[in-house]
N, C-alpha and C. Protein backbone atom coordinates (compact mmCIF):
# COMPACT_ATOMS: atom_id res chain seq x y z
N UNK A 1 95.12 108.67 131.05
CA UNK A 1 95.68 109.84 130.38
C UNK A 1 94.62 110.43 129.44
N UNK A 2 94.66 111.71 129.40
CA UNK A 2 93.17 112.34 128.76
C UNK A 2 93.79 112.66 127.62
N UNK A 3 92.89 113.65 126.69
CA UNK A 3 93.88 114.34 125.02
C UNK A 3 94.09 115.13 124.83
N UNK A 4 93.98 116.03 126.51
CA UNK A 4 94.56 117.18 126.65
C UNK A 4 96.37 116.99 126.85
N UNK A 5 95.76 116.38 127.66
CA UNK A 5 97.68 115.90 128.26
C UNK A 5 98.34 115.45 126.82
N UNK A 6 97.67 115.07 126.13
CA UNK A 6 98.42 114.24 124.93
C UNK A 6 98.83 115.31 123.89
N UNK A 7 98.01 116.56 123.78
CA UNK A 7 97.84 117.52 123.11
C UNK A 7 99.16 118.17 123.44
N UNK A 8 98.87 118.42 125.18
CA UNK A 8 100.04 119.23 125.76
C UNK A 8 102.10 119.03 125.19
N UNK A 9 101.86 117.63 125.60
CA UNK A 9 102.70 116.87 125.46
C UNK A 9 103.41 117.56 124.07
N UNK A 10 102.87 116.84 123.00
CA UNK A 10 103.00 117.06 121.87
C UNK A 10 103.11 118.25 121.43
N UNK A 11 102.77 119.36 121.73
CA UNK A 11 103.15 120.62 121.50
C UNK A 11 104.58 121.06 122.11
N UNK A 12 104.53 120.72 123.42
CA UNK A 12 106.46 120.82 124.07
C UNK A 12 107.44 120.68 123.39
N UNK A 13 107.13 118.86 122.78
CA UNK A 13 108.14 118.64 122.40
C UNK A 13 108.40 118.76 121.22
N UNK A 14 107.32 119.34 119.83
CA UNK A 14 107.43 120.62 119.14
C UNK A 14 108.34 121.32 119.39
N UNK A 15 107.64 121.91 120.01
CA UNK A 15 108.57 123.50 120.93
C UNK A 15 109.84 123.15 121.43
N UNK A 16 110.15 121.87 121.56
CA UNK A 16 111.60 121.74 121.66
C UNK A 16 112.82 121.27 120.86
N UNK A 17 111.93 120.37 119.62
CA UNK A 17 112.43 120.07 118.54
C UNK A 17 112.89 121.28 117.22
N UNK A 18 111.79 122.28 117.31
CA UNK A 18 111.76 123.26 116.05
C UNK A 18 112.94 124.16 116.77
N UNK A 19 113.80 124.54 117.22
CA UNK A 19 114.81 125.33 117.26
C UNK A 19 116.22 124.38 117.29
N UNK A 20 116.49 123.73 117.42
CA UNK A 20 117.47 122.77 116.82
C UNK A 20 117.50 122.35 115.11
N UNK A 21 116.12 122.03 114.53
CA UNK A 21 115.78 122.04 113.36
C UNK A 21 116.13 123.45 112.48
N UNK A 22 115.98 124.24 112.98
CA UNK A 22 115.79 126.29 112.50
C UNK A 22 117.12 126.44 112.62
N UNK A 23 118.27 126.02 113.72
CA UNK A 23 119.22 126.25 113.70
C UNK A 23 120.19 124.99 112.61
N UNK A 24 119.82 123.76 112.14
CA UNK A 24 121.03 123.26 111.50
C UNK A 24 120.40 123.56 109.80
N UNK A 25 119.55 123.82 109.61
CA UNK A 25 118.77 124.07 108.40
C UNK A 25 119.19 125.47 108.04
N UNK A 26 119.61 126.64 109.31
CA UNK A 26 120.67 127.37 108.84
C UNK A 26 122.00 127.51 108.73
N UNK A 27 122.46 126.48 109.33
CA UNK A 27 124.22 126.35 109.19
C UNK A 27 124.38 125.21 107.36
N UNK A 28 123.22 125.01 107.62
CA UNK A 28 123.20 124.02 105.75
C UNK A 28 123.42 125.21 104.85
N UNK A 29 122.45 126.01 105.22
CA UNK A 29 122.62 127.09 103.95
C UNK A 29 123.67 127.88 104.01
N UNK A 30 124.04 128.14 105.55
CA UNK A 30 125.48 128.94 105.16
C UNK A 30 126.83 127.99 104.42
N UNK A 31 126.60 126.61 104.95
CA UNK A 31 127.65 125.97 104.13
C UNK A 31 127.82 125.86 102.32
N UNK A 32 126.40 125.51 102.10
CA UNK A 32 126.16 125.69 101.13
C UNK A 32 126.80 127.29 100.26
N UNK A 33 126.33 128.01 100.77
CA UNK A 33 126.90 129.71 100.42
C UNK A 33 128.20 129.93 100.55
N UNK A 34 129.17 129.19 101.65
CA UNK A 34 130.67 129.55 101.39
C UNK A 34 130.86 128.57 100.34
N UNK A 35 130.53 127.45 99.97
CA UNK A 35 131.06 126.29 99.09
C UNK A 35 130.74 127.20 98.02
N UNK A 36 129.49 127.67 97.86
CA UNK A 36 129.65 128.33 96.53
C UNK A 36 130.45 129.03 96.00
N UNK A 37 130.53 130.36 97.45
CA UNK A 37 131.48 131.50 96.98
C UNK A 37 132.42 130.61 96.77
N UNK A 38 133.58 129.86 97.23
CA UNK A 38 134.32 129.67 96.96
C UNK A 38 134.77 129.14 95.18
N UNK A 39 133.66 128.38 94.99
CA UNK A 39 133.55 127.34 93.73
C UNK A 39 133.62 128.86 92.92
N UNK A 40 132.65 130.09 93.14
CA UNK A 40 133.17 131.10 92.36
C UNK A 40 134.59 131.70 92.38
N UNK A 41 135.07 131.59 92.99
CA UNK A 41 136.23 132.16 92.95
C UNK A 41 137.32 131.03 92.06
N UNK A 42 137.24 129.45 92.30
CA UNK A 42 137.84 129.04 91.27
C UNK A 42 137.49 129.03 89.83
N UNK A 43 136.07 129.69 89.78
CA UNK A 43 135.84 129.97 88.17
C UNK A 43 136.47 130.98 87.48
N UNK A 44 136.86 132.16 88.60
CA UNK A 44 137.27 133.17 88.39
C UNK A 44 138.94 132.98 87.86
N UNK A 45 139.49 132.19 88.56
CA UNK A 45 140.70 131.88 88.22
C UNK A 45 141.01 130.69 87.22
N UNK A 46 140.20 130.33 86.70
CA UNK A 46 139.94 128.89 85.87
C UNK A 46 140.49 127.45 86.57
N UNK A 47 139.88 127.41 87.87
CA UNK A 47 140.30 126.44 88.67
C UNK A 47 139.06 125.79 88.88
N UNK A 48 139.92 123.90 89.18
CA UNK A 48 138.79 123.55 89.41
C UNK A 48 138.89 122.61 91.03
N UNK A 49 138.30 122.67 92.07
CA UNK A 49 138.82 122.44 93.27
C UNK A 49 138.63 120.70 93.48
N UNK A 50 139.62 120.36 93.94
CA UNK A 50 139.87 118.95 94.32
C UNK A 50 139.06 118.86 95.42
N UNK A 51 140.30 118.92 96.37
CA UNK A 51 139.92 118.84 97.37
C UNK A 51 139.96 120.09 98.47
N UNK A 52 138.83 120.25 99.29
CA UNK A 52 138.50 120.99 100.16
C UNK A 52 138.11 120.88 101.81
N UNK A 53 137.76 122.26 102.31
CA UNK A 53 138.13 121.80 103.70
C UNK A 53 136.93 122.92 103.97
N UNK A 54 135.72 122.34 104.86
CA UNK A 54 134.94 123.90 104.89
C UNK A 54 134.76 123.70 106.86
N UNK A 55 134.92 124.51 107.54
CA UNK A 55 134.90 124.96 108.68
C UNK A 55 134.37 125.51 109.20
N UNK A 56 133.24 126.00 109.69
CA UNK A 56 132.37 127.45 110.11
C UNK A 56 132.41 128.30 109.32
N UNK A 57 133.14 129.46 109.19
CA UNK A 57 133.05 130.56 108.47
C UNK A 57 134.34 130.51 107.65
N UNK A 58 134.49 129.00 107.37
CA UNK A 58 135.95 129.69 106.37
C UNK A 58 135.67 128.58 105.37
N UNK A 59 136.58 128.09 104.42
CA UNK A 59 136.84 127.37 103.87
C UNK A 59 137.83 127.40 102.75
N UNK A 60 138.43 126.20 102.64
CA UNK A 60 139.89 126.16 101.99
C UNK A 60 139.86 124.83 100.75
N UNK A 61 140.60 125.24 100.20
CA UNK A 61 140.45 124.63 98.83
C UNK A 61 141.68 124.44 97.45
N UNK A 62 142.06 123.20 97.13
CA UNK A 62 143.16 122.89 96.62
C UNK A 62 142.66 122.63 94.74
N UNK A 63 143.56 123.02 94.05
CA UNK A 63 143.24 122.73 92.65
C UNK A 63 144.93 122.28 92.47
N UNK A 64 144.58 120.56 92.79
CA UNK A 64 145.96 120.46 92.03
C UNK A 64 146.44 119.88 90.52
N UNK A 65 145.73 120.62 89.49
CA UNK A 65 146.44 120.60 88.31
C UNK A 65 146.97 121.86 88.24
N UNK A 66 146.28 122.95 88.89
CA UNK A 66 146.82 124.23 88.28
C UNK A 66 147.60 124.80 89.57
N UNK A 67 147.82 123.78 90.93
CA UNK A 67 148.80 123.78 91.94
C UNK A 67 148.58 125.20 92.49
N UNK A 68 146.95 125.35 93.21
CA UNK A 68 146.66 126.59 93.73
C UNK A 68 145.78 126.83 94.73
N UNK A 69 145.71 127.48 95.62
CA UNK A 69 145.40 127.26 96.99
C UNK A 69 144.00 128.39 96.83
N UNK A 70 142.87 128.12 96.85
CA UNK A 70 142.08 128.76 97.07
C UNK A 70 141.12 128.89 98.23
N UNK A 71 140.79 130.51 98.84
CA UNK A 71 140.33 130.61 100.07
C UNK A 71 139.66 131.39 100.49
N UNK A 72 138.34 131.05 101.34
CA UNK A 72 136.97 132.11 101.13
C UNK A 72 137.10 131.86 102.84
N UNK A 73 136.65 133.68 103.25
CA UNK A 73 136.06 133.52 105.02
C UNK A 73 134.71 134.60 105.16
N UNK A 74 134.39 134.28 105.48
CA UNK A 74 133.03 134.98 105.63
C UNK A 74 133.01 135.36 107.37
N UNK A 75 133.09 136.74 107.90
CA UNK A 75 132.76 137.25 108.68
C UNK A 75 131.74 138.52 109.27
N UNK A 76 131.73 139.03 110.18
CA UNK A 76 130.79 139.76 110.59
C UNK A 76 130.37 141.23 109.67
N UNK A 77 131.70 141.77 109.47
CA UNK A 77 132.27 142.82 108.93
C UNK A 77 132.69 143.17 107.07
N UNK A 78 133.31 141.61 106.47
CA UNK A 78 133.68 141.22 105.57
C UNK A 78 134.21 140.08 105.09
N UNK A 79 134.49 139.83 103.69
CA UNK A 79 134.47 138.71 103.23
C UNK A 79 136.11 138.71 102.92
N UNK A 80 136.47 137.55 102.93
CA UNK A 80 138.20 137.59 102.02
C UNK A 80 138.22 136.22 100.99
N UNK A 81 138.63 136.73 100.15
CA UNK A 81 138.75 136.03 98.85
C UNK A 81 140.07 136.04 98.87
N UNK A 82 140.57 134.47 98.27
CA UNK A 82 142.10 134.63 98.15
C UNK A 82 142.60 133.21 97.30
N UNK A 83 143.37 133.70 96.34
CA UNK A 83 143.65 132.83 95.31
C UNK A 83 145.48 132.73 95.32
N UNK A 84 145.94 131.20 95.27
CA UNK A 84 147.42 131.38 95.66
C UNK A 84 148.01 130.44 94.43
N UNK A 85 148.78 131.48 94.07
CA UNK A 85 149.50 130.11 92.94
C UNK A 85 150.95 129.59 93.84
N UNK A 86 150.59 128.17 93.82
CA UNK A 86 151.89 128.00 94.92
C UNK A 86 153.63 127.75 93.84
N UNK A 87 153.19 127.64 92.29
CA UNK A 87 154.38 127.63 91.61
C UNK A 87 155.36 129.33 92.06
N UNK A 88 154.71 129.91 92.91
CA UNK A 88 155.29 131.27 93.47
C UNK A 88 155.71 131.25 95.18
N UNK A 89 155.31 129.82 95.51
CA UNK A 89 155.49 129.91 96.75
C UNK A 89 156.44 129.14 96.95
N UNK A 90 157.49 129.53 98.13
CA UNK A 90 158.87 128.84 98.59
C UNK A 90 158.39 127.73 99.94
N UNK A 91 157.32 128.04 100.95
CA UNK A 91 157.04 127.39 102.07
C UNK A 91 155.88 128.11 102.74
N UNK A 92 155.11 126.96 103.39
CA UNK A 92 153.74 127.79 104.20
C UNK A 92 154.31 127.20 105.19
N UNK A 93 153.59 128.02 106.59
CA UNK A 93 153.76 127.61 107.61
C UNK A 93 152.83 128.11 108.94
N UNK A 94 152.69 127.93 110.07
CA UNK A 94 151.31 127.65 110.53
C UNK A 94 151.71 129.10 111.39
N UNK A 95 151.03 130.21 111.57
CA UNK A 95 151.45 131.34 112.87
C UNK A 95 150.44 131.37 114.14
N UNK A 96 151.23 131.41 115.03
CA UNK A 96 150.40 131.30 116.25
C UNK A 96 150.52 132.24 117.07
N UNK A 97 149.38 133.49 117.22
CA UNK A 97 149.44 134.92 117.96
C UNK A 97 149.31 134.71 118.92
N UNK A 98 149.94 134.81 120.43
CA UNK A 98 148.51 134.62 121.64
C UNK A 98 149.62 135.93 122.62
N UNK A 99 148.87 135.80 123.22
CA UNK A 99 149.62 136.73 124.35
C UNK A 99 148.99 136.05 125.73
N UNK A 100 150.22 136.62 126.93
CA UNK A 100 150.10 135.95 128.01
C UNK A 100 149.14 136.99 128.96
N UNK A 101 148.78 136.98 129.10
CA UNK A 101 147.70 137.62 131.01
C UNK A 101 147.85 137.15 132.53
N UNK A 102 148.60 138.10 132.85
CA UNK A 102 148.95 137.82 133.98
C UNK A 102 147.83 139.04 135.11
N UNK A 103 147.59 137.77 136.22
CA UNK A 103 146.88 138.06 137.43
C UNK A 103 147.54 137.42 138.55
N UNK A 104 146.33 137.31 139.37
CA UNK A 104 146.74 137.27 141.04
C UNK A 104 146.91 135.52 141.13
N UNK A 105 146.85 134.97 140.03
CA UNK A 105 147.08 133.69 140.28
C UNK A 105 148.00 132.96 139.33
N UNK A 106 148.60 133.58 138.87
CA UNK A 106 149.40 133.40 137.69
C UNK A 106 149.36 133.78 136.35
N UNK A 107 149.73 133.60 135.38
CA UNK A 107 149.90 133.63 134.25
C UNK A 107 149.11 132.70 133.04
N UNK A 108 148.64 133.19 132.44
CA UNK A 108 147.78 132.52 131.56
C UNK A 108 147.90 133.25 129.69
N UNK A 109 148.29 131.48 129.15
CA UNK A 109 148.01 132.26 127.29
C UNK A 109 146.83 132.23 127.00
N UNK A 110 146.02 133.60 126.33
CA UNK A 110 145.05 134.03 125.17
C UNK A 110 145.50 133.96 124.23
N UNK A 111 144.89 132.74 122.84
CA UNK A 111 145.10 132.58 122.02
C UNK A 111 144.42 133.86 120.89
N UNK A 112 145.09 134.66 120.39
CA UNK A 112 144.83 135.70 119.58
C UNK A 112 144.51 135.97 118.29
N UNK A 113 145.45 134.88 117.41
CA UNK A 113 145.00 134.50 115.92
C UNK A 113 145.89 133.19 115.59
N UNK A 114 145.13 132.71 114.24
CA UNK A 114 145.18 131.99 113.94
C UNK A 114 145.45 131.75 112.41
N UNK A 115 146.94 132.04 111.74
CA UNK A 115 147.14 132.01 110.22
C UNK A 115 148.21 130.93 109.58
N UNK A 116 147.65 130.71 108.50
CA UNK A 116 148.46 130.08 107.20
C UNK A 116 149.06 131.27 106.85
N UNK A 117 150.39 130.87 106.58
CA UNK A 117 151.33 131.96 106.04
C UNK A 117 152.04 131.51 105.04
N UNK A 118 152.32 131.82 103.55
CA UNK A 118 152.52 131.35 103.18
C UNK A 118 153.73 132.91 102.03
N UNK A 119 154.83 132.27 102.01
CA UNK A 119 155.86 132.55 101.93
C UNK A 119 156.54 132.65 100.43
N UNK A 120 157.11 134.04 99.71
CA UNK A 120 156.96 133.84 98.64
C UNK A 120 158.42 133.31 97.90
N UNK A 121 158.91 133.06 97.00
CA UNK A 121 160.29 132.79 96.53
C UNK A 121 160.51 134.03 96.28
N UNK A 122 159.61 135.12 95.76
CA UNK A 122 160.16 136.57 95.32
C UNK A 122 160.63 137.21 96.53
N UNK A 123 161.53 137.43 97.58
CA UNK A 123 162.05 138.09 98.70
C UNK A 123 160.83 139.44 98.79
N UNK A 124 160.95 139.87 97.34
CA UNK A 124 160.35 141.39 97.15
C UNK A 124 158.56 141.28 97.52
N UNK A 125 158.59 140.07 97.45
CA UNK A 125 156.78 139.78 97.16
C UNK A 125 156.80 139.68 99.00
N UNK A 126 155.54 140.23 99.38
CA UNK A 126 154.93 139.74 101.08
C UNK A 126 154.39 138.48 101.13
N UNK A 127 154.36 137.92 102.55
CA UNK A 127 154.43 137.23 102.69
C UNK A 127 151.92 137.18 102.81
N UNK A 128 152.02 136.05 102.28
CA UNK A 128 150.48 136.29 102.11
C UNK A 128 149.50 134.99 103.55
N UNK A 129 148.47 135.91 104.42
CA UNK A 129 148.04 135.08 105.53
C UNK A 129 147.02 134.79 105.27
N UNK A 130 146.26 133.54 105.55
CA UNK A 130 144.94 133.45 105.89
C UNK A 130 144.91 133.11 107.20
N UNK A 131 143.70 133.73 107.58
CA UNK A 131 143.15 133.95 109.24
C UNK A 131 142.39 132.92 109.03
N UNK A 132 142.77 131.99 110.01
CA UNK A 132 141.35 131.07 110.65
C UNK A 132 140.99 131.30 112.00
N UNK A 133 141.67 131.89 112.59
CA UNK A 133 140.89 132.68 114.25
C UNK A 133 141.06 133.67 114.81
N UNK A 134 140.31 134.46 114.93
CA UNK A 134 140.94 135.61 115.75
C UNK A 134 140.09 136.17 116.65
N UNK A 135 140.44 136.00 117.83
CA UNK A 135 139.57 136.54 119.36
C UNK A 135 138.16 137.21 119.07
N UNK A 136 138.93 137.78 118.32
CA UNK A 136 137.83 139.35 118.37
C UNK A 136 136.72 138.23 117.79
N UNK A 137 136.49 137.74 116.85
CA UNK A 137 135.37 137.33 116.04
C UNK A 137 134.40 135.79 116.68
N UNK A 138 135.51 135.04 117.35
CA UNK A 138 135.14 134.01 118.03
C UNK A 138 134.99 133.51 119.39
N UNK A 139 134.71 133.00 120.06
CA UNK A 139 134.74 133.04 121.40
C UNK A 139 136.42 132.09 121.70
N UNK A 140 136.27 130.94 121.33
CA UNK A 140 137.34 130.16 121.49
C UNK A 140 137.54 129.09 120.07
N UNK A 141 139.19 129.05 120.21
CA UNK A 141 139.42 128.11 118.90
C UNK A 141 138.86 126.77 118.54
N UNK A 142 138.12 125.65 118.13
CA UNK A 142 137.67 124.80 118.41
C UNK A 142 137.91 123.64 117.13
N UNK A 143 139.12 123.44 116.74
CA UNK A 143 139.49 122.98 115.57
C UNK A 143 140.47 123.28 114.51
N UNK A 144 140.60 124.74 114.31
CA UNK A 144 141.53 125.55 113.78
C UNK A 144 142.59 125.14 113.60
N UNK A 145 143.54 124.80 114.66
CA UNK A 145 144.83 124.69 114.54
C UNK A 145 145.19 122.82 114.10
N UNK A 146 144.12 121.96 114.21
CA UNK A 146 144.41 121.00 113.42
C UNK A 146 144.13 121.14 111.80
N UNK A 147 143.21 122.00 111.36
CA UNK A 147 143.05 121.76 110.07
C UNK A 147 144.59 123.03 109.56
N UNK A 148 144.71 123.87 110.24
CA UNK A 148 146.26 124.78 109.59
C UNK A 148 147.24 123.89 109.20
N UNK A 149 147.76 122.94 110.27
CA UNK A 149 148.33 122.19 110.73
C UNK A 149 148.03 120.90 109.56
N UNK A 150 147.02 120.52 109.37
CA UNK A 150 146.79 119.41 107.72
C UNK A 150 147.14 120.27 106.49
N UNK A 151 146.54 121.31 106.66
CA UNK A 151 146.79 122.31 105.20
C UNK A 151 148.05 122.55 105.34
N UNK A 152 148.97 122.96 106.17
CA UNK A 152 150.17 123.01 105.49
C UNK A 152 151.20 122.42 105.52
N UNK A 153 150.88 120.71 106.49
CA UNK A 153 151.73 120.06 105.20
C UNK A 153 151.48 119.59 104.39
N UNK A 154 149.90 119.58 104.33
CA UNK A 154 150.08 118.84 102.04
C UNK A 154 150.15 120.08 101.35
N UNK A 155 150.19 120.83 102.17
CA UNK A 155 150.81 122.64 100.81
C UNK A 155 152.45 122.05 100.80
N UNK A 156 153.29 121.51 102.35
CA UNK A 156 154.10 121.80 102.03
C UNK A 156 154.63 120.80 101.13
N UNK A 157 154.19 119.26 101.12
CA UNK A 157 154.26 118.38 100.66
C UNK A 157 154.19 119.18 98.84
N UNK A 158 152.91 119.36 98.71
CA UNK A 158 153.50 119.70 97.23
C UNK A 158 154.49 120.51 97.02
N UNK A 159 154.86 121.38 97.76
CA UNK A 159 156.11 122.15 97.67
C UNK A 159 157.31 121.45 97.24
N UNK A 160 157.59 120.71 98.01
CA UNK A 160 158.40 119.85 97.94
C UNK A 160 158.58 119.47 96.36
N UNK A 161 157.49 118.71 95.84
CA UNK A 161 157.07 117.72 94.80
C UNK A 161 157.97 118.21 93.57
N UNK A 162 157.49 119.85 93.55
CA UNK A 162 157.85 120.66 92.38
C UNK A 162 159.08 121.14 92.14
C-alpha cells in the first residue's frame, strides 16, 4: 500500500465524517436556542421550569410551584410563545386532525395536526392549543403523539391535585 492510497483514503472518510458532524453540531445549537427562548419566557412570567420536554422544533415546560405550563415552537414562518396558568384550567386534552383520502385502492388517514388543548373553567374564556404537528410544516409525525399524550396526563394529574 503506497501514501497516496493512504492519503486518498483518509480524505473520503473526512468527506464522509464532516457532514454528519455539521449537521448534529447544528441541531445542538438549535436546541440550545429553543431551551433558551423558552427559559426566557419563564423569566418573563417569574417562572422557574422544572421539568421539561424539548422535541425538534418545539418544546414544553412545567413550573410546578407557580402550576404553569410553559411553551415555545419555532417554525419556518414564526415563533409561538405561550404561557398557561393551569389554576384557570378545568382539563387538557390531546386533539387529533387527520382526514381520510380516498383512491383506487381504498381509503387511507392523513394525519393533519397535532394539539394540546387545554380547556378553560371560564366557559367565556377559549379554549387555548398548542400545535405539535401539522402536515404543512413536517413530513410525518415521529413522536408527537406520545409526548401530547405524557403532557396531558401529568397536566391532567395536577388538575386533579388542586
Amino acid at each position: 500500500m503506497n501514501v497516496e492510497s493512504i492519503y486518498i483514503g483518509i480524505i473520503l472518510l473526512v468527506l464522509c465524517i464532516v457532514p454528519f458532524v455539521i449537521v448534529n453540531y447544528i441541531k445542538g445549537q438549535n436546541k440550545k436556542r429553543i431551551l433558551k427562548s423558552l427559559k426566557n419566557i419563564a423569566r418573563q412570567h417569574n417562572c422557574q421550569i422544572g421539568q421539561h420536554e424539548l422535541f425538534g422544533n418545539f418544546i414544553i415546560g412545567l413550573d410546578e410551584n407557580k402550576n404553569a405550563v410553559l411553551f415555545y415552537k419555532m417554525t419556518k414562518n414564526n415563533t409561538v410563545e405561550q404561557h398557561i396558568e393551569l389554576e384557570k384550567i378545568q382539563s387538557c386534552k390531546v386533539i387529533n386532525t387527520n382526514k381520510t383520502n380516498k383512491s383506487k385502492t381504498g381509503h387511507s388517514q392523513v394525519f393533519e395536526k397535532y394539539e394540546l388543548s387545554f380547556i378553560p373553567i371560564d366557559k367565556s374564556k377559549a379554549e387555548i392549543t398548542l400545535e405539535f404537528y401539522d402536515e404543512e410544516e413536517s413530513l410525518q409525525p415521529s413522536g408527537e403523539v406520545q409526548i401530547m399524550e405524557k403532557w396531558s396526563n401529568l397536566i391532567n394529574n395536577r388538575l386533579k391535585v388542586k
